[in-house]
PDB file of N, CA and C in Angstrom:
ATOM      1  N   UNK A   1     -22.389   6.583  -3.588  1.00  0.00           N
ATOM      2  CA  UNK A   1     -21.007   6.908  -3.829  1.00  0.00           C
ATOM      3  C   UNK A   1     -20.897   8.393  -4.163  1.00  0.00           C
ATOM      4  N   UNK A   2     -20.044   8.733  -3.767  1.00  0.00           N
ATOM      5  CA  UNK A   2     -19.311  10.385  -3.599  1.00  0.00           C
ATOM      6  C   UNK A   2     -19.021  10.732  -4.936  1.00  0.00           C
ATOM      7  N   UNK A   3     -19.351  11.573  -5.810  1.00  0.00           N
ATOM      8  CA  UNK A   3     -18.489  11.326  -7.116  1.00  0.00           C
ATOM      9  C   UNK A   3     -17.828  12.356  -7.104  1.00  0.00           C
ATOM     10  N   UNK A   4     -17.534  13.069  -6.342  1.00  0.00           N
ATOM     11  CA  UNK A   4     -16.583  13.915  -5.999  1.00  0.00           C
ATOM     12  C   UNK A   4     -15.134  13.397  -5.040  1.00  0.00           C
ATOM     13  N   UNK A   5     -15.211  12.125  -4.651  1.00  0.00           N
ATOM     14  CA  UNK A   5     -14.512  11.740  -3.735  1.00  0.00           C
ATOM     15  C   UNK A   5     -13.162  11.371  -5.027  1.00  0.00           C
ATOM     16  N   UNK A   6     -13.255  11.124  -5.941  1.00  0.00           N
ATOM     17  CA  UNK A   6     -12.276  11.333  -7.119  1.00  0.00           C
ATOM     18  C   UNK A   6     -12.126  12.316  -7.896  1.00  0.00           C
ATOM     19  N   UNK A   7     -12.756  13.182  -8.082  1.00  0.00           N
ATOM     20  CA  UNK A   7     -12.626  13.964  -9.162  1.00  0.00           C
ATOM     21  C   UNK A   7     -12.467  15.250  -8.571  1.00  0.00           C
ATOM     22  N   UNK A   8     -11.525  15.409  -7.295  1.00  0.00           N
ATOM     23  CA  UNK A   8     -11.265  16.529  -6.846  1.00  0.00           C
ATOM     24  C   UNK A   8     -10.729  17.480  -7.332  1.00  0.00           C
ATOM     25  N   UNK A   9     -10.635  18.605  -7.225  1.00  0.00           N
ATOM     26  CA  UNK A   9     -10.146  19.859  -7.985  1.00  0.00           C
ATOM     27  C   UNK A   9      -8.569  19.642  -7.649  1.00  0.00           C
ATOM     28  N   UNK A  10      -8.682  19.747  -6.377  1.00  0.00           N
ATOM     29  CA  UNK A  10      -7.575  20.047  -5.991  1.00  0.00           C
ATOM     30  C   UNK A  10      -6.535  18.576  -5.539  1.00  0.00           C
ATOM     31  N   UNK A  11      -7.010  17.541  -6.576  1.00  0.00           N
ATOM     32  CA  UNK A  11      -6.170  16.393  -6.169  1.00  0.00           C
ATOM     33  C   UNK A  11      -4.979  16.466  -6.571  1.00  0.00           C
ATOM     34  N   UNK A  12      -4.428  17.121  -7.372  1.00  0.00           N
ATOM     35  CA  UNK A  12      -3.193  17.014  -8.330  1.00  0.00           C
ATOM     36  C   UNK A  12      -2.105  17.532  -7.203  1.00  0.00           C
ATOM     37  N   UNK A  13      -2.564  18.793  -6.474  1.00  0.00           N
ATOM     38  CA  UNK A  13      -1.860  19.835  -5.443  1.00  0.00           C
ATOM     39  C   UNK A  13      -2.027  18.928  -4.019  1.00  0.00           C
ATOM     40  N   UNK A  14      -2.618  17.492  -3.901  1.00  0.00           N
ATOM     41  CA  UNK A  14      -2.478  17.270  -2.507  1.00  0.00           C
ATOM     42  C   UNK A  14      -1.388  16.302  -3.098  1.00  0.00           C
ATOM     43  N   UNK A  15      -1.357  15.431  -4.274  1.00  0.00           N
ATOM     44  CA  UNK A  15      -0.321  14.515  -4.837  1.00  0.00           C
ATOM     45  C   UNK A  15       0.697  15.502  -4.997  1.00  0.00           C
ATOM     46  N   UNK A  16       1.225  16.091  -5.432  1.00  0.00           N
ATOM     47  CA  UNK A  16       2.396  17.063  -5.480  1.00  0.00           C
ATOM     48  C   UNK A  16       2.894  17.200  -4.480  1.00  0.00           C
ATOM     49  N   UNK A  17       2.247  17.941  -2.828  1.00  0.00           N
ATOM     50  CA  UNK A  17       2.686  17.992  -1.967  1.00  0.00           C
ATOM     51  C   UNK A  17       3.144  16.723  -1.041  1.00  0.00           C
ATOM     52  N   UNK A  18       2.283  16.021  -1.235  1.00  0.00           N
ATOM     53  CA  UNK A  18       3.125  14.326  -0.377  1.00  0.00           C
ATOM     54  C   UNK A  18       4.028  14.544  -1.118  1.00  0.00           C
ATOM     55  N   UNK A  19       4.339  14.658  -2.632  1.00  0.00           N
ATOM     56  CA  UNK A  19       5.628  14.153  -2.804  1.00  0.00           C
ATOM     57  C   UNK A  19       7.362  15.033  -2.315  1.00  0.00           C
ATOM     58  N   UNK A  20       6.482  16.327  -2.244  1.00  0.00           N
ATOM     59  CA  UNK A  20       7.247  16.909  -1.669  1.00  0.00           C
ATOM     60  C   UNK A  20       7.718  17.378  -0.552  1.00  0.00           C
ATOM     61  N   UNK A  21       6.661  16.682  -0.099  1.00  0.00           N
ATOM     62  CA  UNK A  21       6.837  16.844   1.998  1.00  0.00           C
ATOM     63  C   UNK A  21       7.411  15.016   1.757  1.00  0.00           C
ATOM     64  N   UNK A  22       7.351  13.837   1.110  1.00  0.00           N
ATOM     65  CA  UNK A  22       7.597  12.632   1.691  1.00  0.00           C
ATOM     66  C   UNK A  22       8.785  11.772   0.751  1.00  0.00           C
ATOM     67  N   UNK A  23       8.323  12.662  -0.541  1.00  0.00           N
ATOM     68  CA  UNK A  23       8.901  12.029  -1.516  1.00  0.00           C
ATOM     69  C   UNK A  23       8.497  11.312  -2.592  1.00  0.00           C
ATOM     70  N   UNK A  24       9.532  10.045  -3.306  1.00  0.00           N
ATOM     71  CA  UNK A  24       8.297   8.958  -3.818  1.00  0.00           C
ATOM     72  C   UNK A  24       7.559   8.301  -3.418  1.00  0.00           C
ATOM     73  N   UNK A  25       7.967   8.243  -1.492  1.00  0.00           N
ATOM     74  CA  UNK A  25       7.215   6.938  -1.460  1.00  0.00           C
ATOM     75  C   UNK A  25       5.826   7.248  -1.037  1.00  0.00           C
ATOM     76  N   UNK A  26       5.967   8.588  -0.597  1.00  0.00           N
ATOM     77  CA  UNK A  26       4.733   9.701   0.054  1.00  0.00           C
ATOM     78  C   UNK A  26       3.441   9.349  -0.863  1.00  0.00           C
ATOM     79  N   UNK A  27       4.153  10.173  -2.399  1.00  0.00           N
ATOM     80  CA  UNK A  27       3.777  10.055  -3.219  1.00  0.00           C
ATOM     81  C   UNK A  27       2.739   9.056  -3.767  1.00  0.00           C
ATOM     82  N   UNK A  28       3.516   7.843  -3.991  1.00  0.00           N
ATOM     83  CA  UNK A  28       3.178   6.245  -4.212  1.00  0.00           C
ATOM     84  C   UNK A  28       1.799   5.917  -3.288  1.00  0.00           C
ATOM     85  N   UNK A  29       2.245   6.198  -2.274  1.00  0.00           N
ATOM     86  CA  UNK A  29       1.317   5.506  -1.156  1.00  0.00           C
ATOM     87  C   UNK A  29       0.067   5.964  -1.071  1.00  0.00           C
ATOM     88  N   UNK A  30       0.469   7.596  -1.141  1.00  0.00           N
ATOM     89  CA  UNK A  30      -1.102   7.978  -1.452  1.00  0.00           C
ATOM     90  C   UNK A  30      -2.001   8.155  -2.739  1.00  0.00           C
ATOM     91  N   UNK A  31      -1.274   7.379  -4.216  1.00  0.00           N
ATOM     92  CA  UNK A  31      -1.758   7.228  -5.469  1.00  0.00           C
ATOM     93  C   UNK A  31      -2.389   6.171  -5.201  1.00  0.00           C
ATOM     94  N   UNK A  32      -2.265   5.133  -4.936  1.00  0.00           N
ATOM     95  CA  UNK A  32      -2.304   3.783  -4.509  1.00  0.00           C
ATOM     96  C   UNK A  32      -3.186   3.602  -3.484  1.00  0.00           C
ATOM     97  N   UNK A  33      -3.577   4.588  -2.990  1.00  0.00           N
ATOM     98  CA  UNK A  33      -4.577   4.515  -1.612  1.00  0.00           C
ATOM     99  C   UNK A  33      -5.791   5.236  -3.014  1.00  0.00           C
ATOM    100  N   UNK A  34      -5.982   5.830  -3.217  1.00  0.00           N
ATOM    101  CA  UNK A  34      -6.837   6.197  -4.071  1.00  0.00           C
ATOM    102  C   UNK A  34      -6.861   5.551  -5.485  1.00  0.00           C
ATOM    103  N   UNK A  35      -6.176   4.472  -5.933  1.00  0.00           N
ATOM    104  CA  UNK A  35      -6.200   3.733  -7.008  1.00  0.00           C
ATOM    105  C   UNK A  35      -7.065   2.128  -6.011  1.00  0.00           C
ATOM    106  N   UNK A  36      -6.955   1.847  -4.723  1.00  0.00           N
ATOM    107  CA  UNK A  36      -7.499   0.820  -4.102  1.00  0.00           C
ATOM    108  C   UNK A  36      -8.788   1.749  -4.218  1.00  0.00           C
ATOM    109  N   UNK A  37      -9.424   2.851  -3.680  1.00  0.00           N
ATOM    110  CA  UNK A  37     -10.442   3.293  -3.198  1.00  0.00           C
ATOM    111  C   UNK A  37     -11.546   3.125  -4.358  1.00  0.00           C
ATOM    112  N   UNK A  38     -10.897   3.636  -4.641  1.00  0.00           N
ATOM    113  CA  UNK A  38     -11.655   3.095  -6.399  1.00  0.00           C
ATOM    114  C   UNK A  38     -12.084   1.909  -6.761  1.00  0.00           C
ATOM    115  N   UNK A  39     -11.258   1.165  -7.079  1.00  0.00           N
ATOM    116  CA  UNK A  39     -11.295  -0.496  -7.053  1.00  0.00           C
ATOM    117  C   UNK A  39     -12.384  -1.003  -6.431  1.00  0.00           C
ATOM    118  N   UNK A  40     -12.596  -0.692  -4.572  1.00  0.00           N
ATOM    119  CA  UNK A  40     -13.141  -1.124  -3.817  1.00  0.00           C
ATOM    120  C   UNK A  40     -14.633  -0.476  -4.118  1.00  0.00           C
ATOM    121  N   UNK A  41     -14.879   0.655  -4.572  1.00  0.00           N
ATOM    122  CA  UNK A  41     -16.205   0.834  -5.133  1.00  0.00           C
ATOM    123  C   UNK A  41     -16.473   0.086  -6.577  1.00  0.00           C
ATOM    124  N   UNK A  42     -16.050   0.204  -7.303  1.00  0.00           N
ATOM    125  CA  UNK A  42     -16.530  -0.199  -8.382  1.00  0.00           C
ATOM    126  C   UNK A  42     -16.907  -1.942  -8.527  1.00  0.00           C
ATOM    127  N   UNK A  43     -16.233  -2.545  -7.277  1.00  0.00           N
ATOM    128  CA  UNK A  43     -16.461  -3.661  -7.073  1.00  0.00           C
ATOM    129  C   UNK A  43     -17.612  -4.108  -6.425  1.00  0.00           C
ATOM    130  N   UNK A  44     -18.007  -3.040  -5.348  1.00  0.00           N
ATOM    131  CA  UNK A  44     -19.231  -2.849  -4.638  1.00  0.00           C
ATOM    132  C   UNK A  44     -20.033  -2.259  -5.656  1.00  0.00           C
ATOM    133  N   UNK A  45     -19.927  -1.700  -6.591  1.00  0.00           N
ATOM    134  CA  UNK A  45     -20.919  -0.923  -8.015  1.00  0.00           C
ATOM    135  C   UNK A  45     -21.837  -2.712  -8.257  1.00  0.00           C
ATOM    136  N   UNK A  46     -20.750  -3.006  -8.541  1.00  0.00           N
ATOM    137  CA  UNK A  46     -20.459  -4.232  -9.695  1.00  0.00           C
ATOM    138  C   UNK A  46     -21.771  -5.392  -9.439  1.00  0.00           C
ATOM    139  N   UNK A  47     -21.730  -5.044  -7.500  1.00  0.00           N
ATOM    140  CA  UNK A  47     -22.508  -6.704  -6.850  1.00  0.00           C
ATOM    141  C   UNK A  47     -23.452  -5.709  -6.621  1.00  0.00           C
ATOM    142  N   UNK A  48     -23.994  -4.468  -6.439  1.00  0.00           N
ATOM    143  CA  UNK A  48     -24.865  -3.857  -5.748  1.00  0.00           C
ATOM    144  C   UNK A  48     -25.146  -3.954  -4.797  1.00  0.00           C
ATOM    145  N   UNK A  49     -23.990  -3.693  -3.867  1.00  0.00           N
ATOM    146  CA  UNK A  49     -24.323  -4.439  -2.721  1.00  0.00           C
ATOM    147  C   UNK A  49     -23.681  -2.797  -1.428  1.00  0.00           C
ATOM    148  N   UNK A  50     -24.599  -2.657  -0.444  1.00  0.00           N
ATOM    149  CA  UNK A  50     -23.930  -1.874   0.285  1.00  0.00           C
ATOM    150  C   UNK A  50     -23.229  -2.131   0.968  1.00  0.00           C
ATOM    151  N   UNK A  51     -22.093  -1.062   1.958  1.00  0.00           N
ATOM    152  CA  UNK A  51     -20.768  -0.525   2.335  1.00  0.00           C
ATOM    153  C   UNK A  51     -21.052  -0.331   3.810  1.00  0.00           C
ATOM    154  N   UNK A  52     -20.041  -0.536   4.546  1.00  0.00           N
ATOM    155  CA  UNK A  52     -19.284   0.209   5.573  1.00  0.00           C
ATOM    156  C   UNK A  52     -18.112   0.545   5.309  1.00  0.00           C
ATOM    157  N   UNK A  53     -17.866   1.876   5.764  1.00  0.00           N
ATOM    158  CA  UNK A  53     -16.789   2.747   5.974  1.00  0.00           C
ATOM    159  C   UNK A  53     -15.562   1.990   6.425  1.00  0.00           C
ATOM    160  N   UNK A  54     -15.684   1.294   7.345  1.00  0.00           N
ATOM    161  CA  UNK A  54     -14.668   0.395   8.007  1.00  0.00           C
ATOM    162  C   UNK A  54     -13.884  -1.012   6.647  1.00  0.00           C
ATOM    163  N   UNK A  55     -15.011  -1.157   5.674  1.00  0.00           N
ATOM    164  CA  UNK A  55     -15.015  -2.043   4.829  1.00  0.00           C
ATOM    165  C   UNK A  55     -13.453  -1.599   3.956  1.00  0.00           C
ATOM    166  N   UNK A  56     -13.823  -0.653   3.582  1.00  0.00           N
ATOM    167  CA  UNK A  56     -13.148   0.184   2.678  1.00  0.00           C
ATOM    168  C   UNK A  56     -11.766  -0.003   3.334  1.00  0.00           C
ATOM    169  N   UNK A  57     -11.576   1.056   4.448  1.00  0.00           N
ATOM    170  CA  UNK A  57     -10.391   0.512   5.351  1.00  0.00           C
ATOM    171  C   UNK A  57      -9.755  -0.731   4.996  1.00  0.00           C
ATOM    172  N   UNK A  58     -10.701  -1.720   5.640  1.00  0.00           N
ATOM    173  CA  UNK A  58      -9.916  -3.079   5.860  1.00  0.00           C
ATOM    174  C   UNK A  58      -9.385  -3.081   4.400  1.00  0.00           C
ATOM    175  N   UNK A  59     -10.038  -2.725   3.056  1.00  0.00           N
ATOM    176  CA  UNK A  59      -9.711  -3.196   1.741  1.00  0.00           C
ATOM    177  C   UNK A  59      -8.134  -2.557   1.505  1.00  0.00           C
ATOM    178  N   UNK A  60      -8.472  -1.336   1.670  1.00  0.00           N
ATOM    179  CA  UNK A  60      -6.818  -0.706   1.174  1.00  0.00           C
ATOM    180  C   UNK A  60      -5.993  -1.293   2.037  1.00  0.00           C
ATOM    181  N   UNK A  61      -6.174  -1.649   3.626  1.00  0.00           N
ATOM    182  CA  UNK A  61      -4.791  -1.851   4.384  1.00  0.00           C
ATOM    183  C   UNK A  61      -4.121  -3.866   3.807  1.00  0.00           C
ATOM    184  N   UNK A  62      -5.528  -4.278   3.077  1.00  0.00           N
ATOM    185  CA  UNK A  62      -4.898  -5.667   2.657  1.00  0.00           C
ATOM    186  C   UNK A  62      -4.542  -5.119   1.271  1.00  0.00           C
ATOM    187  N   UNK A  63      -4.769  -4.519   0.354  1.00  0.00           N
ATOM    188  CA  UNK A  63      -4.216  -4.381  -0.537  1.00  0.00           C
ATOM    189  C   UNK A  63      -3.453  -3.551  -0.975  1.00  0.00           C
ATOM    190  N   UNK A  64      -2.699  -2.454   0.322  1.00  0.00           N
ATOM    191  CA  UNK A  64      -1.165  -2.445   0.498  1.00  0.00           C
ATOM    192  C   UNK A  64      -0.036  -3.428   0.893  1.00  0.00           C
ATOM    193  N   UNK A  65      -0.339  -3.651   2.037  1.00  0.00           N
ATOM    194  CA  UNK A  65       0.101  -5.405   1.922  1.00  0.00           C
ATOM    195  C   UNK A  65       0.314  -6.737   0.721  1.00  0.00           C
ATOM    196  N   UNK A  66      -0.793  -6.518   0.238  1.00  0.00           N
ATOM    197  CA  UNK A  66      -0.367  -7.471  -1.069  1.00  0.00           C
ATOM    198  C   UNK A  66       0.683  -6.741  -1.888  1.00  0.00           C
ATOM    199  N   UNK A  67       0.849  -5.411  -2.337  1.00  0.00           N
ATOM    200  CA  UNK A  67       1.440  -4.741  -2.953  1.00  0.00           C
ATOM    201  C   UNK A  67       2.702  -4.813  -2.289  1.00  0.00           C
ATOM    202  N   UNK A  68       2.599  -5.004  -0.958  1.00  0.00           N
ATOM    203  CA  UNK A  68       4.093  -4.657  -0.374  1.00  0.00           C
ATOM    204  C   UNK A  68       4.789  -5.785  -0.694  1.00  0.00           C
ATOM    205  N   UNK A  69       4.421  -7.177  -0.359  1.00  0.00           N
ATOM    206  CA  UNK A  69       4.573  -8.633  -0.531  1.00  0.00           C
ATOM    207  C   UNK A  69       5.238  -8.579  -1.294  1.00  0.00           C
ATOM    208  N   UNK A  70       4.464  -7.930  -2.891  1.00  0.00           N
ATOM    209  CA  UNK A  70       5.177  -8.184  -4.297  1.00  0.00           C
ATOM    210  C   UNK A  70       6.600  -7.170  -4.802  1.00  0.00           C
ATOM    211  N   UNK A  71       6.163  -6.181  -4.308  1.00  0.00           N
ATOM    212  CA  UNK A  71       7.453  -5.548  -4.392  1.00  0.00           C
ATOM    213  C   UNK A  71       8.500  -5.672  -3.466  1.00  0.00           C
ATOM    214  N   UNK A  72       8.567  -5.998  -2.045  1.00  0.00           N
ATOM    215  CA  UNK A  72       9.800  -6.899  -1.425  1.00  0.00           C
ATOM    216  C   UNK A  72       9.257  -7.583  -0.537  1.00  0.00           C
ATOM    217  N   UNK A  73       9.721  -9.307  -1.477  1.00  0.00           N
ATOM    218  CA  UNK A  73       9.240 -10.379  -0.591  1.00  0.00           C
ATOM    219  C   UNK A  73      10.507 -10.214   0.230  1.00  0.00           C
ATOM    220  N   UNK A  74      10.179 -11.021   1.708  1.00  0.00           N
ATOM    221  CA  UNK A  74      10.627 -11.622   2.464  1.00  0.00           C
ATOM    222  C   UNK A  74      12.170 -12.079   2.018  1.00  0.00           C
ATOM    223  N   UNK A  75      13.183 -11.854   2.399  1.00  0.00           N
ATOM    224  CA  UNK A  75      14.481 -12.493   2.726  1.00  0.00           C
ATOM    225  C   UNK A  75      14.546 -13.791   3.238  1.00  0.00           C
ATOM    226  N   UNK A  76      15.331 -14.760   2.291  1.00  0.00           N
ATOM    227  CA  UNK A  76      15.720 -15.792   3.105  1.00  0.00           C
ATOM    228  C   UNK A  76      16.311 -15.303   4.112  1.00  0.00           C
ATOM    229  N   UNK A  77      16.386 -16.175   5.456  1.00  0.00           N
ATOM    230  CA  UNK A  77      16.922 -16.154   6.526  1.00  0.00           C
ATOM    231  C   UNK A  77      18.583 -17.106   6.044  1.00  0.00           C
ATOM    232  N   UNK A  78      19.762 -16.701   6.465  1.00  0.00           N
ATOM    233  CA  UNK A  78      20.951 -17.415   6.133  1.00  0.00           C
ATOM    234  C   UNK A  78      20.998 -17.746   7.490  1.00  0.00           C
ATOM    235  N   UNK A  79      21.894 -19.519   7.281  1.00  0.00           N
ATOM    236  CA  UNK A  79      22.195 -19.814   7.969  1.00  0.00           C
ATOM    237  C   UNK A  79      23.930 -19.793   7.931  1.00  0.00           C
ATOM    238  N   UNK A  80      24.917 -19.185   9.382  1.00  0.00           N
ATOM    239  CA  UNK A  80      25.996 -19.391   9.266  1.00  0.00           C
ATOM    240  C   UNK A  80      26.024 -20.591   9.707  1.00  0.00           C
ATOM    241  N   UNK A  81      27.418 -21.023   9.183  1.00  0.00           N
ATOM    242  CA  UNK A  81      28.156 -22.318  10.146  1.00  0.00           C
ATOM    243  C   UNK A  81      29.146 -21.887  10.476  1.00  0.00           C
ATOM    244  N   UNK A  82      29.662 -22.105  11.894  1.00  0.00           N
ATOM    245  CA  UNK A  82      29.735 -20.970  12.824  1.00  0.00           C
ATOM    246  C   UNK A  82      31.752 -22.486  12.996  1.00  0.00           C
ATOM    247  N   UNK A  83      32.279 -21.633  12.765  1.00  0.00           N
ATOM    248  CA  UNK A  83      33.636 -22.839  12.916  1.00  0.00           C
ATOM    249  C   UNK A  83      34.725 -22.260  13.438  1.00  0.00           C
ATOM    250  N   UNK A  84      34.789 -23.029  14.835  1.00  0.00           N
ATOM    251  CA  UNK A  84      36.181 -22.756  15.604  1.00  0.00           C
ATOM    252  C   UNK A  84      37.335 -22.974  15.665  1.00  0.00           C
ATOM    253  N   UNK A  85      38.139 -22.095  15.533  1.00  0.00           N
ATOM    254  CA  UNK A  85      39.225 -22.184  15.741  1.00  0.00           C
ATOM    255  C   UNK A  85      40.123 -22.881  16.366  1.00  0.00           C
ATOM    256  N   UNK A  86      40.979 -23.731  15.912  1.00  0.00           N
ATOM    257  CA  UNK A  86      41.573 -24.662  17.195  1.00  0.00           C
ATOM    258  C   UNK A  86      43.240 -23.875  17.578  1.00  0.00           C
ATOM    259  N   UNK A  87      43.439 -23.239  18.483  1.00  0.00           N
ATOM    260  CA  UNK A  87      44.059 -22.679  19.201  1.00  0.00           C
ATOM    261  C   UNK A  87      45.240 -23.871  19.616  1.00  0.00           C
ATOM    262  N   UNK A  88      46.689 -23.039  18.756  1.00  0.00           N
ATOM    263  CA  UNK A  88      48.152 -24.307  18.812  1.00  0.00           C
ATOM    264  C   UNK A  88      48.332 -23.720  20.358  1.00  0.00           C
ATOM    265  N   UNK A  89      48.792 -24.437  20.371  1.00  0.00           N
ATOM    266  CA  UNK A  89      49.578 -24.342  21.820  1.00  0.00           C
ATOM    267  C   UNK A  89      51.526 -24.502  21.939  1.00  0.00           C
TER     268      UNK A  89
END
C-alpha cells in the first residue's frame, strides 16, 4: 500500500477545486471516492490478503451505488386512473 496515496500534500487544493469547477456534488463524490479507497484497503490490511487494481474499482463503483440507493431511493411509480368524459349531446 501507497502511503502516500492519502496523505497527499496537495489533497486539500484538488478537493477545493472539484468543488469549484463542480460544486457540492463534485466535491462529495470525490471525498467519498477517497473515503471508499481507504475502507477498501484497510479491509484488505485487515485479511492480509492481496489486491487487484480492478478490485478496488469494482469496490468504490458498488459503494457509490449503495450510497446513492440511500440517499434517493427509487420513486414509487403512480398509477393514474385515467376517466372519460361522457360527452352530452
Amino acid at each position: 500500500m501507497n502511503p502516500l496515496f492519502f496523505y497527499e500534500e496537495h489533497l486539500d487544493k484538488k478537493l477545493l477545486s472539484a468543488f469549484e469547477v463542480g460544486g457540492s456534488k463534485a466535491f462529495k463524490s470525490k471525498f467519498y471516492r477517497r473515503i471508499y479507497s481507504y475502507k477498501f484497503f484497510m479491509i484488505k490490511r485487515k485479511n492480509n490478503s492481496d489486491f487487484k487494481s480492478i478490485e478496488l474499482v469494482h469496490f468504490i463503483h458498488d459503494e457509490q451505488e449503495k450510497r446513492l440507493r440511500l440517499e434517493k431511493p427509487p420513486k414509487e411509480k403512480r398509477h393514474f386512473n385515467c376517466k372519460l368524459k361522457k360527452s352530452v349531446c
